[in-house]
PDB file of N, CA and C in Angstrom:
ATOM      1  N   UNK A   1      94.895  68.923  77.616  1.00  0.00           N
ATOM      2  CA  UNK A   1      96.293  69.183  77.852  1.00  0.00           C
ATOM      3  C   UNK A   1      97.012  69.722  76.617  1.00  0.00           C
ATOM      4  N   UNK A   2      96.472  69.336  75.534  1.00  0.00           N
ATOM      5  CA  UNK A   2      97.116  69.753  74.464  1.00  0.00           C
ATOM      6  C   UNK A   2      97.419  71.284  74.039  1.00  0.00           C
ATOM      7  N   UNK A   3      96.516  71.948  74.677  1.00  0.00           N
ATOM      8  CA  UNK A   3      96.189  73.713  74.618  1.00  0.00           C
ATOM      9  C   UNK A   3      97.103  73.972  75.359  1.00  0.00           C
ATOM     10  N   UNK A   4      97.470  73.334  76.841  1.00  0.00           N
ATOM     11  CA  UNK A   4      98.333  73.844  77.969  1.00  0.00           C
ATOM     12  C   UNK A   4      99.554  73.492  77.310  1.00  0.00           C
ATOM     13  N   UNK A   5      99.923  72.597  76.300  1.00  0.00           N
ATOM     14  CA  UNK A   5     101.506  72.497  75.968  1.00  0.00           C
ATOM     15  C   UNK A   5     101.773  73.178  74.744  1.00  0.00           C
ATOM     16  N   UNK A   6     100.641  73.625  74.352  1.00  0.00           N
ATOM     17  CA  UNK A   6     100.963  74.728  73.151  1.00  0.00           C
ATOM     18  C   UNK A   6     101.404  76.311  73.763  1.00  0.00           C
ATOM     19  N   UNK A   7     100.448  76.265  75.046  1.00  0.00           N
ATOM     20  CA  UNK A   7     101.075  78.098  75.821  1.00  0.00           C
ATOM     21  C   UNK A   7     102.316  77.762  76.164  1.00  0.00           C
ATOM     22  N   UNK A   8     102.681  76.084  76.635  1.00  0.00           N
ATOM     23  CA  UNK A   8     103.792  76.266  77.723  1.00  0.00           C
ATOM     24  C   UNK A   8     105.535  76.360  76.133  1.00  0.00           C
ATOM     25  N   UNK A   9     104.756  75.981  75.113  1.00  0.00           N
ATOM     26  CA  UNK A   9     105.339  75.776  73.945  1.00  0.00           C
ATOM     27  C   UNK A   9     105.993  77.108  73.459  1.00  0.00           C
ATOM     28  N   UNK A  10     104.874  77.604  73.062  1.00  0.00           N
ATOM     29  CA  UNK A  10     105.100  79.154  73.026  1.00  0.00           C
ATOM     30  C   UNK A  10     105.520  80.398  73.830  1.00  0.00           C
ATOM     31  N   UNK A  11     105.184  80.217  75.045  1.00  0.00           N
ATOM     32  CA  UNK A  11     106.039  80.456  76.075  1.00  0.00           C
ATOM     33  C   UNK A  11     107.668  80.692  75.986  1.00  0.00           C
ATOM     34  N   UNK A  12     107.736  79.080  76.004  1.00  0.00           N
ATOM     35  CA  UNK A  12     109.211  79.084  75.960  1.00  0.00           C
ATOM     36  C   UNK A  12     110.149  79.277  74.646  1.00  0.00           C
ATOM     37  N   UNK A  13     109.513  79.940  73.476  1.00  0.00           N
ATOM     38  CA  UNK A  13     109.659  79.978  72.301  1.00  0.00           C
ATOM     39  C   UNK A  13     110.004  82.058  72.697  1.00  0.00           C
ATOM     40  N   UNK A  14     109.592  82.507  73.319  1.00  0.00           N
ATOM     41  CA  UNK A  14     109.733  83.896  73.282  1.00  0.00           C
ATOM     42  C   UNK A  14     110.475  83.986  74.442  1.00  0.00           C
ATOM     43  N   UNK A  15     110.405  83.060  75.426  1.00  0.00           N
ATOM     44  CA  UNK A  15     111.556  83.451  76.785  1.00  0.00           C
ATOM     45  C   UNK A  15     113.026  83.320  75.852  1.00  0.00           C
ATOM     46  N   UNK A  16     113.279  82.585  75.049  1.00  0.00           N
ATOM     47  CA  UNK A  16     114.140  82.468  74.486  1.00  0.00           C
ATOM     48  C   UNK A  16     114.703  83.561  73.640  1.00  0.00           C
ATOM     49  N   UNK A  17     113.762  84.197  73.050  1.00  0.00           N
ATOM     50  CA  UNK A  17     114.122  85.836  72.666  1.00  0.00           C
ATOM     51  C   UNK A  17     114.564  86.880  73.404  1.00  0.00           C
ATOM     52  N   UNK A  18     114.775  86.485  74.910  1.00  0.00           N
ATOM     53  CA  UNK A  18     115.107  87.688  76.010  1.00  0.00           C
ATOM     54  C   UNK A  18     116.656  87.107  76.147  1.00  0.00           C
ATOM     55  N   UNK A  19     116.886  87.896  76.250  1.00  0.00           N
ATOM     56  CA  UNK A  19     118.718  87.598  76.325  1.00  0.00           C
ATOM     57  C   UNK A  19     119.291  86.956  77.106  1.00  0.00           C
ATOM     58  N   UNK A  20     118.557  87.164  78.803  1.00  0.00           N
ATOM     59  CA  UNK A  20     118.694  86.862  79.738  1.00  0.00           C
ATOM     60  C   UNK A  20     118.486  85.284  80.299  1.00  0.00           C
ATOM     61  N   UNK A  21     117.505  84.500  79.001  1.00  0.00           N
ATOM     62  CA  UNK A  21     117.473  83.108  78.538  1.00  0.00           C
ATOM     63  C   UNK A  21     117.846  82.400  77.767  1.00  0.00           C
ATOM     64  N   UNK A  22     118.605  83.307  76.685  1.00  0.00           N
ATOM     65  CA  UNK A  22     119.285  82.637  75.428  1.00  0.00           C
ATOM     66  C   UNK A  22     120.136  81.014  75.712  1.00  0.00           C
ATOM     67  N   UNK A  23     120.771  81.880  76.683  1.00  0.00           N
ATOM     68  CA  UNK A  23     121.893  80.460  77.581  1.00  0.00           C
ATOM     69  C   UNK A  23     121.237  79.182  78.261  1.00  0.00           C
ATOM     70  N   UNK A  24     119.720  79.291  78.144  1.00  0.00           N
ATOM     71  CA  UNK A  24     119.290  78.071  78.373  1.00  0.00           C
ATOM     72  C   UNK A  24     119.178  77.252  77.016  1.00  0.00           C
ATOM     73  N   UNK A  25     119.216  75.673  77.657  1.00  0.00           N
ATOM     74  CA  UNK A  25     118.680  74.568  76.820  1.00  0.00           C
ATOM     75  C   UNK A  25     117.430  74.794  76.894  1.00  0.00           C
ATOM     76  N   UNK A  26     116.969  74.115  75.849  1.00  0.00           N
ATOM     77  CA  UNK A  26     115.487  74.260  75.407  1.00  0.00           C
ATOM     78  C   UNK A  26     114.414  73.260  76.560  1.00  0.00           C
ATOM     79  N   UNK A  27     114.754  72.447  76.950  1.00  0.00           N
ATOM     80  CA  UNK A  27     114.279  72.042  77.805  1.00  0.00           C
ATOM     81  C   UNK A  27     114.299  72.496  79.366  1.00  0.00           C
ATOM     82  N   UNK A  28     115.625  73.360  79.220  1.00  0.00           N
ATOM     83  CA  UNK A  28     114.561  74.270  81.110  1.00  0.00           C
ATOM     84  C   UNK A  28     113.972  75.294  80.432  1.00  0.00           C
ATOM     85  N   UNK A  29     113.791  75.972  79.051  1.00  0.00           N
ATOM     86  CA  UNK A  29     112.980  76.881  78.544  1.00  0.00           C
ATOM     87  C   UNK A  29     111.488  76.717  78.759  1.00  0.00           C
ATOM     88  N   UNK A  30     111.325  74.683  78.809  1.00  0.00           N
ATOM     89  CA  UNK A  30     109.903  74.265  78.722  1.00  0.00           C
ATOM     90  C   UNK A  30     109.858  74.315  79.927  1.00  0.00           C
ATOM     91  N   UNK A  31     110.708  74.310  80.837  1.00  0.00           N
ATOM     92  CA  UNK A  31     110.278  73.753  82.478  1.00  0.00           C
ATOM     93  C   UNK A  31     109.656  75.319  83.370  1.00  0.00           C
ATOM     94  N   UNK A  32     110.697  76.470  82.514  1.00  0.00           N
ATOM     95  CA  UNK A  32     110.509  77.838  82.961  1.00  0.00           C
ATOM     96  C   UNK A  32     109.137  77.647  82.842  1.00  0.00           C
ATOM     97  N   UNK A  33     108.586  77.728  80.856  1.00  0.00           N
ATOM     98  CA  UNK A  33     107.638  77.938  80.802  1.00  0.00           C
ATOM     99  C   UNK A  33     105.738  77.419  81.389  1.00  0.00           C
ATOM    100  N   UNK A  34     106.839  75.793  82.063  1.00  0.00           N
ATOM    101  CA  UNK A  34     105.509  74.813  82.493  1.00  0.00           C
ATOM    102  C   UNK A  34     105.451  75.260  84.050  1.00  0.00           C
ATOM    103  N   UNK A  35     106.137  76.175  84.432  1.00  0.00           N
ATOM    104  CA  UNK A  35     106.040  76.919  85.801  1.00  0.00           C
ATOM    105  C   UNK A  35     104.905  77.879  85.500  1.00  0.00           C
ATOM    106  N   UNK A  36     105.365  79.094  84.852  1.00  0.00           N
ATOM    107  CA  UNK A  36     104.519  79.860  84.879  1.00  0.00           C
ATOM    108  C   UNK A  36     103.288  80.124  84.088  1.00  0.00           C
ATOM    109  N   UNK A  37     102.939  78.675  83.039  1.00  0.00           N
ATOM    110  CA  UNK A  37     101.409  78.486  82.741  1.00  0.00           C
ATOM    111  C   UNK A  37     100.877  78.200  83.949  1.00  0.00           C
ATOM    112  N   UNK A  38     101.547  77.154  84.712  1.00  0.00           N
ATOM    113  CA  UNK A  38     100.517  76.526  85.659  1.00  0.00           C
ATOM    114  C   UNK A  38      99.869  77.239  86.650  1.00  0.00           C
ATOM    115  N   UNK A  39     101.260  78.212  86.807  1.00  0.00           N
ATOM    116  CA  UNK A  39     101.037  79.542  88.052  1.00  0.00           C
ATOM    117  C   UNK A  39      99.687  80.032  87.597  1.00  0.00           C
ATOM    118  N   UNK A  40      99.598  80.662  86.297  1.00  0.00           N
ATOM    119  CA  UNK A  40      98.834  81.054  85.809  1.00  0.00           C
ATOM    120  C   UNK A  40      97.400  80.354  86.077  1.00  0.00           C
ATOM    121  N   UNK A  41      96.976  79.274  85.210  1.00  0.00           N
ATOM    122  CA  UNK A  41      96.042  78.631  85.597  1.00  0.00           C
ATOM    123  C   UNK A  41      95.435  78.411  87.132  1.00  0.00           C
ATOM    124  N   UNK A  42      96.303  78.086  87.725  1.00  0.00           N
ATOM    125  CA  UNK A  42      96.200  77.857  89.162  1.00  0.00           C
ATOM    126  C   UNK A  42      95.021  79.374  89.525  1.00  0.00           C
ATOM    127  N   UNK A  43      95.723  80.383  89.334  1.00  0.00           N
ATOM    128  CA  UNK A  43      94.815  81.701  89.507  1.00  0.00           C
ATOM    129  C   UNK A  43      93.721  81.578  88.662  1.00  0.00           C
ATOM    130  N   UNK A  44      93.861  81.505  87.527  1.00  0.00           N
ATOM    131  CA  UNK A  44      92.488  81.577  87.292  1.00  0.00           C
ATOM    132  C   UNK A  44      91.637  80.217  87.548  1.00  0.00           C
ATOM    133  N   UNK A  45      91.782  79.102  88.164  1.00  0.00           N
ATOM    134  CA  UNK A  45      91.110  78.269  89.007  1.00  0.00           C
ATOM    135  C   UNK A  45      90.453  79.121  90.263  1.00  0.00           C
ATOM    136  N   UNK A  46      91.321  79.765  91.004  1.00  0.00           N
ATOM    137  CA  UNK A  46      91.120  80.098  92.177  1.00  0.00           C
ATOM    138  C   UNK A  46      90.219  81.520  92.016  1.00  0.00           C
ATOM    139  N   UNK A  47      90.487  82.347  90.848  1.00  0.00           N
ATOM    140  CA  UNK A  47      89.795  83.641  90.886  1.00  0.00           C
ATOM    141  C   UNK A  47      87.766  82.617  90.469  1.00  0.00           C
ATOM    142  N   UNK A  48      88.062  81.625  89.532  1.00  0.00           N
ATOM    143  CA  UNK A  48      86.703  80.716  89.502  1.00  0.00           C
ATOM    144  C   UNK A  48      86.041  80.333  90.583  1.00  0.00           C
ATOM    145  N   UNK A  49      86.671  80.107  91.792  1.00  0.00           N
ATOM    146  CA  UNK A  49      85.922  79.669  93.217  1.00  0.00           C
ATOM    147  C   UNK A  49      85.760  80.403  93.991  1.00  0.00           C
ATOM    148  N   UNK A  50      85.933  81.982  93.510  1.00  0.00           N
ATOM    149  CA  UNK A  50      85.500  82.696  94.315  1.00  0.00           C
ATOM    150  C   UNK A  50      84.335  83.152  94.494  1.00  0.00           C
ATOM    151  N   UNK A  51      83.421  83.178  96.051  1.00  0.00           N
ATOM    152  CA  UNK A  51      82.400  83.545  95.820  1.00  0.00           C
ATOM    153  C   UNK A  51      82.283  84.770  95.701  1.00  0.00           C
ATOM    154  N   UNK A  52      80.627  84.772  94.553  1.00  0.00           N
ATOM    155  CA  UNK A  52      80.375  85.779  93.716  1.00  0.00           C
ATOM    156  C   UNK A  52      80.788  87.612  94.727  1.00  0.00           C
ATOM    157  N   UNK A  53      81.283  88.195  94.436  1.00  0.00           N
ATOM    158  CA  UNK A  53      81.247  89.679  95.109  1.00  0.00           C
ATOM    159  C   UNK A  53      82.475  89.972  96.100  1.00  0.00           C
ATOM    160  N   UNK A  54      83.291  88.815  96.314  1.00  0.00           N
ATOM    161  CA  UNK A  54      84.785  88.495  96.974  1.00  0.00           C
ATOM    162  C   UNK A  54      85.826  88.994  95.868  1.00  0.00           C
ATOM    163  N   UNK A  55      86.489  89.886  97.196  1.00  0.00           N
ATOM    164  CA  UNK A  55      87.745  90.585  96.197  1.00  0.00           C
ATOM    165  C   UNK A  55      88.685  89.505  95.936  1.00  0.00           C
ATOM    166  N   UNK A  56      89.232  89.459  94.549  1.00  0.00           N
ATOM    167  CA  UNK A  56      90.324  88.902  93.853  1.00  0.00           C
ATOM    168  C   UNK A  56      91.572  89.583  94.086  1.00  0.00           C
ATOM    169  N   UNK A  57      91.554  90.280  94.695  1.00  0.00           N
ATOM    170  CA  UNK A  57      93.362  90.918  95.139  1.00  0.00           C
ATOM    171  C   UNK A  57      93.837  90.208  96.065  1.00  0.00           C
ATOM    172  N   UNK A  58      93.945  89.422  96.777  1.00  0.00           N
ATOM    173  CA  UNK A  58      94.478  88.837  97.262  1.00  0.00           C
ATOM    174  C   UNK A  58      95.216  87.565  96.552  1.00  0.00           C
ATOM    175  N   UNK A  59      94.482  87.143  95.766  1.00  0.00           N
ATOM    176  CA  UNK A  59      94.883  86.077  94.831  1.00  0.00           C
ATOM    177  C   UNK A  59      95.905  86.817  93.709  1.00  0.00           C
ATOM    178  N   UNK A  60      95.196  87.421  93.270  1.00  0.00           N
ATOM    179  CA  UNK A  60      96.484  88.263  92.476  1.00  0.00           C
ATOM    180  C   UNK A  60      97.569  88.573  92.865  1.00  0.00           C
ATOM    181  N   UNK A  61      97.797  89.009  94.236  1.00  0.00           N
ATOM    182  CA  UNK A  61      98.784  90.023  94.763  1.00  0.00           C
ATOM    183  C   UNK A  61      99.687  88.161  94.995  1.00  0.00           C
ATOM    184  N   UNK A  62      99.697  87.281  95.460  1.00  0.00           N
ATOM    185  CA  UNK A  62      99.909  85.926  95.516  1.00  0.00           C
ATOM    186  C   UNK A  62     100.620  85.474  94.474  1.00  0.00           C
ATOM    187  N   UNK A  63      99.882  85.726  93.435  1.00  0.00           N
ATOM    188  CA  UNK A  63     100.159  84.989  91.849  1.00  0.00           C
ATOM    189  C   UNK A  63     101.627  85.970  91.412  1.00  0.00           C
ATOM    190  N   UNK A  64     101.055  86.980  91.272  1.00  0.00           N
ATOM    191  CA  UNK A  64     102.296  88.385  91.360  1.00  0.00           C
ATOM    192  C   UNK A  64     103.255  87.781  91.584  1.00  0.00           C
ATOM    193  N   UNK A  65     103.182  87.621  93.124  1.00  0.00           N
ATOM    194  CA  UNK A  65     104.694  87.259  93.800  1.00  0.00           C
ATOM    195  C   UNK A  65     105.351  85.812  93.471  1.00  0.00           C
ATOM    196  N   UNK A  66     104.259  85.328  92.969  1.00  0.00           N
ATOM    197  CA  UNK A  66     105.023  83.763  92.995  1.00  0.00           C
ATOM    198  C   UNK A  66     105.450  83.735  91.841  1.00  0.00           C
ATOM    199  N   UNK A  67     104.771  84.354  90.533  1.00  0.00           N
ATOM    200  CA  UNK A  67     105.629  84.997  89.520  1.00  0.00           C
ATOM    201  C   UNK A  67     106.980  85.409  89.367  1.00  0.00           C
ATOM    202  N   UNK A  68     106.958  86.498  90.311  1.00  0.00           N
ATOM    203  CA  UNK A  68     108.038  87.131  90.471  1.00  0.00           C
ATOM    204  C   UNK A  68     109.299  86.258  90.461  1.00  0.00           C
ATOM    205  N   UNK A  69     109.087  85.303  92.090  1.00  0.00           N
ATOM    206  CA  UNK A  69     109.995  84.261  92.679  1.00  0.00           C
ATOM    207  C   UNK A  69     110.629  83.307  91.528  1.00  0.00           C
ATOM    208  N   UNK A  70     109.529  82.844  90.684  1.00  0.00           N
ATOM    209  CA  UNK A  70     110.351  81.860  89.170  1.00  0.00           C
ATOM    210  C   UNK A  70     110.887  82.549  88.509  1.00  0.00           C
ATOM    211  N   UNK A  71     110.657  83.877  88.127  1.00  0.00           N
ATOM    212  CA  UNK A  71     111.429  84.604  86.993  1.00  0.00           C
ATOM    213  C   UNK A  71     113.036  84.920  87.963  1.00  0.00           C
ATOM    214  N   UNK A  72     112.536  85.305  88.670  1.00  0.00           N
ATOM    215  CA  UNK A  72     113.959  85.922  89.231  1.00  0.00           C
ATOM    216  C   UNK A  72     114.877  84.883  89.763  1.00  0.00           C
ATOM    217  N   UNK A  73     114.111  83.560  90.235  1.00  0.00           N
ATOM    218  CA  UNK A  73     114.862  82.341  90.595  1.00  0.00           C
ATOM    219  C   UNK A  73     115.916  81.928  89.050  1.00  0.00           C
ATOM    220  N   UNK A  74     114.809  82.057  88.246  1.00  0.00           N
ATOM    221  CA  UNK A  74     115.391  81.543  86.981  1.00  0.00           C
ATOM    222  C   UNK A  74     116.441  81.914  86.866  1.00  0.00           C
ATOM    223  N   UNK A  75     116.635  83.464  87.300  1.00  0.00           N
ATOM    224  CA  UNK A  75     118.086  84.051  86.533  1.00  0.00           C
ATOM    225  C   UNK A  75     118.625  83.466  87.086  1.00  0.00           C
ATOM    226  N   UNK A  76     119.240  82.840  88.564  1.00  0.00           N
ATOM    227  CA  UNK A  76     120.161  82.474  88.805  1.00  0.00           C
ATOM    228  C   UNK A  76     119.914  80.752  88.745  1.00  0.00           C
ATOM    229  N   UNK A  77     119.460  80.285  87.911  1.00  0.00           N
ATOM    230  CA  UNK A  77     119.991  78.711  87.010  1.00  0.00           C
ATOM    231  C   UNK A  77     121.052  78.908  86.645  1.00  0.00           C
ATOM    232  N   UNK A  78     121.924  77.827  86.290  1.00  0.00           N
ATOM    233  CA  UNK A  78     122.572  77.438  85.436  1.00  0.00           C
ATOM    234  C   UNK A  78     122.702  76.170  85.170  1.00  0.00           C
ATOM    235  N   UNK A  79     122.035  76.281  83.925  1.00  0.00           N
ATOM    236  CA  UNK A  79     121.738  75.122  83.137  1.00  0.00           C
ATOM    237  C   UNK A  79     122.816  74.021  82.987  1.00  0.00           C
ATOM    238  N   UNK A  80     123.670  74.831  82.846  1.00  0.00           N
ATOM    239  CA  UNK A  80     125.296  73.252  82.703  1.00  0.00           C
ATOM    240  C   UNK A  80     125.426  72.610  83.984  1.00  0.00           C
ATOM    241  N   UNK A  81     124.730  73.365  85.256  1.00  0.00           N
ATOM    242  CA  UNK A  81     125.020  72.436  86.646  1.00  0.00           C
ATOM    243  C   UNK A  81     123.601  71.457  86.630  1.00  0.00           C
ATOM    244  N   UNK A  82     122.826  72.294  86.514  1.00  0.00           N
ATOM    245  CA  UNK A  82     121.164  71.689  86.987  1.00  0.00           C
ATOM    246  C   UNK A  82     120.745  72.132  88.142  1.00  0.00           C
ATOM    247  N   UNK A  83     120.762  73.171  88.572  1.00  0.00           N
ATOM    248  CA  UNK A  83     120.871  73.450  90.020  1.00  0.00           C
ATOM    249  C   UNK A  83     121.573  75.037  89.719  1.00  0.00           C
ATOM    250  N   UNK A  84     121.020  75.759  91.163  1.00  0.00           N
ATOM    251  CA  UNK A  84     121.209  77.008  91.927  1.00  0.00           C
ATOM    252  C   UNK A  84     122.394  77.400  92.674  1.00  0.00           C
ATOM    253  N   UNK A  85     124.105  77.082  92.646  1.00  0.00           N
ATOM    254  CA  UNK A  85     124.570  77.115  93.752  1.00  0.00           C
ATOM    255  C   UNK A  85     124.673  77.278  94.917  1.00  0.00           C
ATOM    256  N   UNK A  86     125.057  76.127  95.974  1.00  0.00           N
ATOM    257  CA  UNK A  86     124.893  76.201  97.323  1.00  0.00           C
ATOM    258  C   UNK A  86     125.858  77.768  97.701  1.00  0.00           C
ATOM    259  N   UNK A  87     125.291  78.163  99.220  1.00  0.00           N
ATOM    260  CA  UNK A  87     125.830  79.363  99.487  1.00  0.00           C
ATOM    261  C   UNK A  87     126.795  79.017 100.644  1.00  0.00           C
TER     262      UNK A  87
END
């Protein structure tokens, strides 16, 4: 675990360099970042159980999107509520 909290560490050490995260506390910086190690890992678990000669695009095209969904969810945090506003 110690390797996984050094990416999720560093991670959130450069999301913080994008402007668009500055306005977070450092702790949803770690939560951003403990999203999308795991996303990560998770795929490459799953690209590991694939049997040998089985296309990996499907898993990718998956990971992609669920990617996508946290980054873009993220933007609309705000950290001073804790929460997404209801619509």
């Amino acid at each position: 675990h110690g390797e996984i909290r050094r990416f999720v560490a560093e991670l959130a050490e450069d999301l913080h360099k994008w402007p668009a995260y500055q306005r977070f506390p450092a702790e949803d910086l770690v939560m951003l970042a403990d999203l999308v190690v795991n996303t990560v890992i998770h795929l490459a678990l799953d690209l590991l159980a694939l049997p040998y000669g089985e296309d990996e695009n499907e898993q990718i095209s998956r990971t992609t999107k669920q990617l996508r969904l946290i980054m873009l969810g993220a933007m609309a945090w705000q950290p001073d509520k804790g929460a997404v506003p209801a619509e």
